[in-house]
Protein backbone atom coordinates (compact mmCIF):
# COMPACT_ATOMS: atom_id res chain seq x y z
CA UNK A 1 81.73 113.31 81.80
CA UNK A 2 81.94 113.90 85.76
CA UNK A 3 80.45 117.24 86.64
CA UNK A 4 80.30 118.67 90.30
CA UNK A 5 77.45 120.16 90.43
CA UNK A 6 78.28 123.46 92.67
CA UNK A 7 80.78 124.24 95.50
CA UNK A 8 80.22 121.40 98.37
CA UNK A 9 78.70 122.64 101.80
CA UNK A 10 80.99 121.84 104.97
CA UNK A 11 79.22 119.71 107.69
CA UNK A 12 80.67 119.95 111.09
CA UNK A 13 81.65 116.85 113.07
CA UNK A 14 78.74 115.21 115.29
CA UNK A 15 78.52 114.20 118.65
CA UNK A 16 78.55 110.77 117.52
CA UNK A 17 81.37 110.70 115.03
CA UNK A 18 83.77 112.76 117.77
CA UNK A 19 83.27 109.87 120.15
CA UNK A 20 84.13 107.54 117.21
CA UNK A 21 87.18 109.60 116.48
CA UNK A 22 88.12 109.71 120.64
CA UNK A 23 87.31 105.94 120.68
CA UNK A 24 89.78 105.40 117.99
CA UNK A 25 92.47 107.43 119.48
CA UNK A 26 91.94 110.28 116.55
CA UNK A 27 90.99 112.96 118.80
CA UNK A 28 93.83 114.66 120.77
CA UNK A 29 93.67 118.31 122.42
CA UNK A 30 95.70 120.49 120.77
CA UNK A 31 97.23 123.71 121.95
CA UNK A 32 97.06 125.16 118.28
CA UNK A 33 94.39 125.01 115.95
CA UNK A 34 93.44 126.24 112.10
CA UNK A 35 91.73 129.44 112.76
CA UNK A 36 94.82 130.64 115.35
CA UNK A 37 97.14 130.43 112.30
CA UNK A 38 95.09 132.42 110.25
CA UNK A 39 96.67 135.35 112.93
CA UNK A 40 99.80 136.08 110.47
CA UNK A 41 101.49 139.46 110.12
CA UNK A 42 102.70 139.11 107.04
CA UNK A 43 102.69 136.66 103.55
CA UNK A 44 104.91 136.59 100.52
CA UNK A 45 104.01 134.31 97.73
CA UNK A 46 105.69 131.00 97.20
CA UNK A 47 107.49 130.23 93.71
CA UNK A 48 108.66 126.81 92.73
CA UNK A 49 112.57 125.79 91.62
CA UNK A 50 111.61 127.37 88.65
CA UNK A 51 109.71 130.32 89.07
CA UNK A 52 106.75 129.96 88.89
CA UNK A 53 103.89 131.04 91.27
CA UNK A 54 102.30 128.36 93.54
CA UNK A 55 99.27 129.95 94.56
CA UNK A 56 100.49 129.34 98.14
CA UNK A 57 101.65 132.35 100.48
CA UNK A 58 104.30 132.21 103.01
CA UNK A 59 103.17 133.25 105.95
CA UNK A 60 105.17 135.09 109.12
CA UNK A 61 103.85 135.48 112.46
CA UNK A 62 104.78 138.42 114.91
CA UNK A 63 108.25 137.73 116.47
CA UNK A 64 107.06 137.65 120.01
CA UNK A 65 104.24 134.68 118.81
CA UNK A 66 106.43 132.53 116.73
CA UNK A 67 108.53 130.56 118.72
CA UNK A 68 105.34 129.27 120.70
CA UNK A 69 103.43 128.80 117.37
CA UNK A 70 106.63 126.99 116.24
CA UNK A 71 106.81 124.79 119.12
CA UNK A 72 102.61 123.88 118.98
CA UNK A 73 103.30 123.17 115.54
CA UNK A 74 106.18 120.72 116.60
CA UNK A 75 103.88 119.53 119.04
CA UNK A 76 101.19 118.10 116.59
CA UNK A 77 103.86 116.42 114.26
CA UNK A 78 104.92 114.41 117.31
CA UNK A 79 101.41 113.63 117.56
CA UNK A 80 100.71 112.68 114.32
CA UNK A 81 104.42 110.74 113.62
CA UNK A 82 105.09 109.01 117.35
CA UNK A 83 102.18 108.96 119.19
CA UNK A 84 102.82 112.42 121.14
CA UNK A 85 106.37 111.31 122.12
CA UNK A 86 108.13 115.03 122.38
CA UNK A 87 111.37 113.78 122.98
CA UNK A 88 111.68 114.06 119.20
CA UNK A 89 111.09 117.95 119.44
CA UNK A 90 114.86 119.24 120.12
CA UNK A 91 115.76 117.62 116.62
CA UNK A 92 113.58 119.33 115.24
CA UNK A 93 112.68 123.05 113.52
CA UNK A 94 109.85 124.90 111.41
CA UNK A 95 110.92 125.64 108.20
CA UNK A 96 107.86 127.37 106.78
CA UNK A 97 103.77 127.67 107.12
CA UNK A 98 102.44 128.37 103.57
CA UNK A 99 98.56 129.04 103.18
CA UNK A 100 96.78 127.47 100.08
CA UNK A 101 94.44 130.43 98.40
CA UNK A 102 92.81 128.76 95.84
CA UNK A 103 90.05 125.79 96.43
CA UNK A 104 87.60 125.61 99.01
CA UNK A 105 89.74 124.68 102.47
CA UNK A 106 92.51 126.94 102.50
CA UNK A 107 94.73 124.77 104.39
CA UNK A 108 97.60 125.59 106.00
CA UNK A 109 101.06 123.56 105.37
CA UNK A 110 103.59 123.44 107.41
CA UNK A 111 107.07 122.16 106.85
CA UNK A 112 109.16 120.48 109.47
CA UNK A 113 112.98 120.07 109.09
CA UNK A 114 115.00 117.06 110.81
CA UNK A 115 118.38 119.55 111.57
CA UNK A 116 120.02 116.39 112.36
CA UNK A 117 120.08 115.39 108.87
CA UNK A 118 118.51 117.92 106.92
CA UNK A 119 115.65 115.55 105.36
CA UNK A 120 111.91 117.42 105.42
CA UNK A 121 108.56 116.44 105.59
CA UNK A 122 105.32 118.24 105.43
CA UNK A 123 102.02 117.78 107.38
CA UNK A 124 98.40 120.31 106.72
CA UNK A 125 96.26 121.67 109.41
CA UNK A 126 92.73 122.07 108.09
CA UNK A 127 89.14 122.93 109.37
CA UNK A 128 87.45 119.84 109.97
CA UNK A 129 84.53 118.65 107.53
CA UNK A 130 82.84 115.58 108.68
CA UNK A 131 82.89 114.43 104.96
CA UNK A 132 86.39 114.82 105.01
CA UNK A 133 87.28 112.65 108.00
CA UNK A 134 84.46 110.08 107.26
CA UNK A 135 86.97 110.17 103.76
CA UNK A 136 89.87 109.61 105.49
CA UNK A 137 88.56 106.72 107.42
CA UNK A 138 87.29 104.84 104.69
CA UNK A 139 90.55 105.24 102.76
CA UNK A 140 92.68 103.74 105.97
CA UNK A 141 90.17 101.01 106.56
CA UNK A 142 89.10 100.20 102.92
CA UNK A 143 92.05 100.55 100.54
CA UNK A 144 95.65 99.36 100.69
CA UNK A 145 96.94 102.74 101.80
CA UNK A 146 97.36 103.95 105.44
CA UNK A 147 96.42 107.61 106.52
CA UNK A 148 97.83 109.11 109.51
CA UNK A 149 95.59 112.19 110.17
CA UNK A 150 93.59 113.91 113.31
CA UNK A 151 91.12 115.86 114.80
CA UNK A 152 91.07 118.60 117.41
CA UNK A 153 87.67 120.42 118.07
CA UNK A 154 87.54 122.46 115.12
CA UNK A 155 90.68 121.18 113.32
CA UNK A 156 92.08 118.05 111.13
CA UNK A 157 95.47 117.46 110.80
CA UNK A 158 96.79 115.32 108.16
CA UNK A 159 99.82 113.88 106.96
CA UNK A 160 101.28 114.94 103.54
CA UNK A 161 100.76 111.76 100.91
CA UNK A 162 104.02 111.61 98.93
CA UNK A 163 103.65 111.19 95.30
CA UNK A 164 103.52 112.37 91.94
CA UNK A 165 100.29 114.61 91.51
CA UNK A 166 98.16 112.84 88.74
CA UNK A 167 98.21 116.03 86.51
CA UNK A 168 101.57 116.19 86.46
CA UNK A 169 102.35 112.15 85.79
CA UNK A 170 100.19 112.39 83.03
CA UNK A 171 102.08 115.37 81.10
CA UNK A 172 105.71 114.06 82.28
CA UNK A 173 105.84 110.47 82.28
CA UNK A 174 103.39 109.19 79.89
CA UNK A 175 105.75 109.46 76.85
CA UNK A 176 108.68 107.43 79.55
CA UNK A 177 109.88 104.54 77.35
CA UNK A 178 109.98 102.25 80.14
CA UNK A 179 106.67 102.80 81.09
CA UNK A 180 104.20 99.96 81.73
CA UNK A 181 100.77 100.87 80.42
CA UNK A 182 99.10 97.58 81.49
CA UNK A 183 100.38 98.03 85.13
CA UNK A 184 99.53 101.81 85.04
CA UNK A 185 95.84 101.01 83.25
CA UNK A 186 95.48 98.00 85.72
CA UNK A 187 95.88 100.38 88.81
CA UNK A 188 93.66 103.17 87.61
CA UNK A 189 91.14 100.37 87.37
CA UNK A 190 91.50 99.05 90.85
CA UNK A 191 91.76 102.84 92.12
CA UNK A 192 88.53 104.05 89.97
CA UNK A 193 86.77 100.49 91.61
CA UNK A 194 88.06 101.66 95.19
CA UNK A 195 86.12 105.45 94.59
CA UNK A 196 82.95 103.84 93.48
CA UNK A 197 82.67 101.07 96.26
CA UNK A 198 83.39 103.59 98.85
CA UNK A 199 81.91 106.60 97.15
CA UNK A 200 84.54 109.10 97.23
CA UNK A 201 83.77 111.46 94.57
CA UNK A 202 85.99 114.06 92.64
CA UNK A 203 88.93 112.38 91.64
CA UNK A 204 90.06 113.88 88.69
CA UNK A 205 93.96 113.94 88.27
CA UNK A 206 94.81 116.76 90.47
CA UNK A 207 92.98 114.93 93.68
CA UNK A 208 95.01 111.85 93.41
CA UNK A 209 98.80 110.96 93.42
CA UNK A 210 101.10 107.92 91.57
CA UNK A 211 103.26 106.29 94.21
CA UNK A 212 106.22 104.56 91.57
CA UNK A 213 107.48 101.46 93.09
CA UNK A 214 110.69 100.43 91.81
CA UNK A 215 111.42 96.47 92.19
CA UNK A 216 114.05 94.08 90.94
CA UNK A 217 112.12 93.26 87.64
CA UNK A 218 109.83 95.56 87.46
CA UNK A 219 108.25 99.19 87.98
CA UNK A 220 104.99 99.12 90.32
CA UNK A 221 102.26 102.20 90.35
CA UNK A 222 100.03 102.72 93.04
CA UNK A 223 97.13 105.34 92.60
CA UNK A 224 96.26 107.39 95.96
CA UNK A 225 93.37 109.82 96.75
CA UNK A 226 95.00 112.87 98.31
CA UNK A 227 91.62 114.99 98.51
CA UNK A 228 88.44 113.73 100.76
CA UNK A 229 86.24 116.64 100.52
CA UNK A 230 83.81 114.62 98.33
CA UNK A 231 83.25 111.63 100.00
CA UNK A 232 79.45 111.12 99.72
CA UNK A 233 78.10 114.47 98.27
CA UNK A 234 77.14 114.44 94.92
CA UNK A 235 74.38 112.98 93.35
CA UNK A 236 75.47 111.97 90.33
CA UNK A 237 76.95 108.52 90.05
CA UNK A 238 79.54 109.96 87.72
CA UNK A 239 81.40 111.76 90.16
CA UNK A 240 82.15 108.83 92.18
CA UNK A 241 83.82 106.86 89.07
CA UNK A 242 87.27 108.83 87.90
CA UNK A 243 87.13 107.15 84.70
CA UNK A 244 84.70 109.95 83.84
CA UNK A 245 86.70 112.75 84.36
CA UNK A 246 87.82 114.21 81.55
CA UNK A 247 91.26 115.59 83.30
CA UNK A 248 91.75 111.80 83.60
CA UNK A 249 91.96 110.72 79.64
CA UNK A 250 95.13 110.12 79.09
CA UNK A 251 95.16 107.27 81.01
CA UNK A 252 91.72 106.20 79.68
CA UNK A 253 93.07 106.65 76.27
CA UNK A 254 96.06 103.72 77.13
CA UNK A 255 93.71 101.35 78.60
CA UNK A 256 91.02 101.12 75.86
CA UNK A 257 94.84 100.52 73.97
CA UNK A 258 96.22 98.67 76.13
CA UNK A 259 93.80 96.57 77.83
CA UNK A 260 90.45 93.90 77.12
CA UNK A 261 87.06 94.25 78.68
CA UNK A 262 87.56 90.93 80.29
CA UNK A 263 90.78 92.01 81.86
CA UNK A 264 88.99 95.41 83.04
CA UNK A 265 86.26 92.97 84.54
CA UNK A 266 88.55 90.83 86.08
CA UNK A 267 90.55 93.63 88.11
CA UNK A 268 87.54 95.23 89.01
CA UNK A 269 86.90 91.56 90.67
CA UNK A 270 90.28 91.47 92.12
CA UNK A 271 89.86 95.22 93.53
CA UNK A 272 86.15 94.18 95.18
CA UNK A 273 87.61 90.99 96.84
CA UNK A 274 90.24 92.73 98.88
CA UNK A 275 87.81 95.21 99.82
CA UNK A 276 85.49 92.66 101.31
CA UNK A 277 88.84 90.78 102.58
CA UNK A 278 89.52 94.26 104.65
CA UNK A 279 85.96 94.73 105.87
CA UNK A 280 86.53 91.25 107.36
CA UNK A 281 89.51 92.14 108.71
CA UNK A 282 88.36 95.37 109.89
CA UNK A 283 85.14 94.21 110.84
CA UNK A 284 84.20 95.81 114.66
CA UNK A 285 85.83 99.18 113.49
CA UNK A 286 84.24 99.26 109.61
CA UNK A 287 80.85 99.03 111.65
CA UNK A 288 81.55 101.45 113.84
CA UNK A 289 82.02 104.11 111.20
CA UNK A 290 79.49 102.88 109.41
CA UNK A 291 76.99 103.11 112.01
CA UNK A 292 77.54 106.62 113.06
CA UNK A 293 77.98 107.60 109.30
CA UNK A 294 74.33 106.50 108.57
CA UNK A 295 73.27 107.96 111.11
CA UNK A 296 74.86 111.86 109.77
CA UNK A 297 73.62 114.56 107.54
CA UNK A 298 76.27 114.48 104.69
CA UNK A 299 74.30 115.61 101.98
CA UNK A 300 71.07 116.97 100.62
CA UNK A 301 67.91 115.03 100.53
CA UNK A 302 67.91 115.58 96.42
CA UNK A 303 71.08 114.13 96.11
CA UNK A 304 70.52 111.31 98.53
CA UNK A 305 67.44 110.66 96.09
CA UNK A 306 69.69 111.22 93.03
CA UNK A 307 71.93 108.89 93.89
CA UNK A 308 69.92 105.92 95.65
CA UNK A 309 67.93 105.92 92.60
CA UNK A 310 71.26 105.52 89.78
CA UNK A 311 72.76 103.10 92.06
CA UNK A 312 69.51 100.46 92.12
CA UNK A 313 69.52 100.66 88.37
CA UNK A 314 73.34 100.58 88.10
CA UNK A 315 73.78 97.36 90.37
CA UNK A 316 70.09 96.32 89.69
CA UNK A 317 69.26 96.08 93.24
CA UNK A 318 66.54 97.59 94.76
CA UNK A 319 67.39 97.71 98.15
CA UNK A 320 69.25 100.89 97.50
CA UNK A 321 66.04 102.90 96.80
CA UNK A 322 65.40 102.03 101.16
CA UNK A 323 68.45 103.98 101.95
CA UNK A 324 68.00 107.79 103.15
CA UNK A 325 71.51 108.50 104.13
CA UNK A 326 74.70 108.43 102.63
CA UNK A 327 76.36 106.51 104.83
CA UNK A 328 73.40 103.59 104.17
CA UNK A 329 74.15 103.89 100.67
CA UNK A 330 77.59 103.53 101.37
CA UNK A 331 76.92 100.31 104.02
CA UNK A 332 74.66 99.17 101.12
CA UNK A 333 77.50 99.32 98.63
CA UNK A 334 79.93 97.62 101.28
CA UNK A 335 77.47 94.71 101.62
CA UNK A 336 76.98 94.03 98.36
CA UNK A 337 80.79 93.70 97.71
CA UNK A 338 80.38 91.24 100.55
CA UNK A 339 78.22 89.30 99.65
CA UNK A 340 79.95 87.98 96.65
């Protein structure tokens, strides 16, 4: 069983990794940032369709501040959506900022209504952790998933990740007739290969999403990471592997059903070969982040040891016991999916 071990400590961005982030076009000056929405006048909770409470608060902001909050808040969707074109704004209108008050971000969400046509979408404004964004990276460069997200000073925006939470697909649609366990199991083994190759940690079922594919024949499932806050922490191997999670066993439970070892072992091949296809692909950018990661302070020195030390004797391969960063044992992990 995964455990994390206590409540993760935020790093802030360095020097180094906000010229990365400029370089790469993720860094944009914006006139609104997380701790100027924490100004609200007011806050009602938020229930869902069918009563029950979210955690989340509605906020409201003094009349005479709202419609430029509103409009800054317009401002960073065009930002994040069409590269900062604002002729998109006059279509455009704030439905709602809602405040998370349970975890360890808070983040703010805010929802943005198309009046034209009444469809909605959601984006978050967060304080930025450099573990977070070093997260997000890795997930746009590594896995088969894009992620539109950015940085301002103090302040990550990111785009909402549509999907069915994993806690949720696991109490509603596991019993679905027409569900295909060997697809489902096959994905959470790709996914749970993705975590460990990267290290993201903390993946149990309410940190990732299942995107449901429809095609002509058949039903696809794609497993997403929705929370980055662990990306290189912990110390524990565990933590980085989501089949230990015990939040995740329903879905462990159908693939010791449902699959073989040597069909386990062979997706886990498949899942390792793209990533080394996309570090090719990616190659001048995945070094970039890689050099300024190993370079950061993303953990503690006893969890740097921790980890360096159950990596060489999971892989059996000493060179991880040289590493003294995260981001070497992460370039370490990289290389050895390389190399193969």
């Amino acid at each position: 069983m995964a455990l994390i071990s206590r409540k993760k400590i935020p790093y802030l961005i360095s020097t180094e990794l906000r010229e990365y982030l400029t370089k790469y076009q993720r860094e944009v000056p914006l006139s609104i940032h997380y701790s100027d929405l924490h100004r609200y006048s007011n806050a009602i909770s938020l229930y869902d369709p069918r009563g029950n409470d979210t955690l989340w608060l509605s906020v409201f902001y003094e009349s005479s501040d709202t419609q430029d909050i509103f409009y800054a808040l317009k401002t960073i969707y065009a930002h994040l959506k069409v590269d900062g074109d604002l002729s998109i704004l006059n279509h455009l209108s704030v439905d709602r900022v809602d405040l998370c008050t349970y975890g360890n971000t808070r983040p703010f969400r805010v929802r943005i209504v198309n009046q034209i046509n009444d469809n909605f979408d959601y984006f978050y404004i967060k304080h930025a952790d450099a573990s977070r964004v070093y997260g997000l990276e890795l997930e746009d460069i590594f896995s088969p998933n894009q992620v539109s997200y950015l940085t301002s000073g103090n302040s990550l925006v990111e785009e909402h990740i549509v999907g069915i939470p994993g806690d949720v697909f696991m109490k509603t649609y596991l019993t679905d007739p027409n569900l295909n366990h060997i697809r489902l199991c096959k994905e959470f083994v790709k996914f749970n290969e993705r975590c460990f190759v990267r290290l993201l940690g903390d993946m149990h079922s309410s940190n990732f999403i299942v995107d449901i594919t429809p095609d002509f024949e058949e039903v696809y499932y794609r497993l997403r990471a929705i929370d980055f806050d662990q990306q290189s922490y912990e110390g524990k191997k565990s933590v980085y592997m989501p089949q230990y999670f015990r939040q995740n066993n329903p879905i462990i439970e159908l693939g010791i059903k449902y699959m073989t070892s040597e069909s386990v072992r062979q997706y886990q091949m498949e899942e390792r070969s793209q990533i080394a296809t996309r570090m090719r692909i990616e190659k001048s950018r995945a070094n970039d982040i890689l050099d300024v990661m190993e370079n950061d302070q993303l953990s503690s020195p006893e969890y740097i040891a921790q980890l360096r030390h159950e990596l060489a004797r999971h892989y059996r391969h000493q060179a991880f016991l040289e590493c003294r960063t995260m981001g070497q044992l992460v370039r370490k992990s990289l290389e050895l999916v390389s190399s193969h």
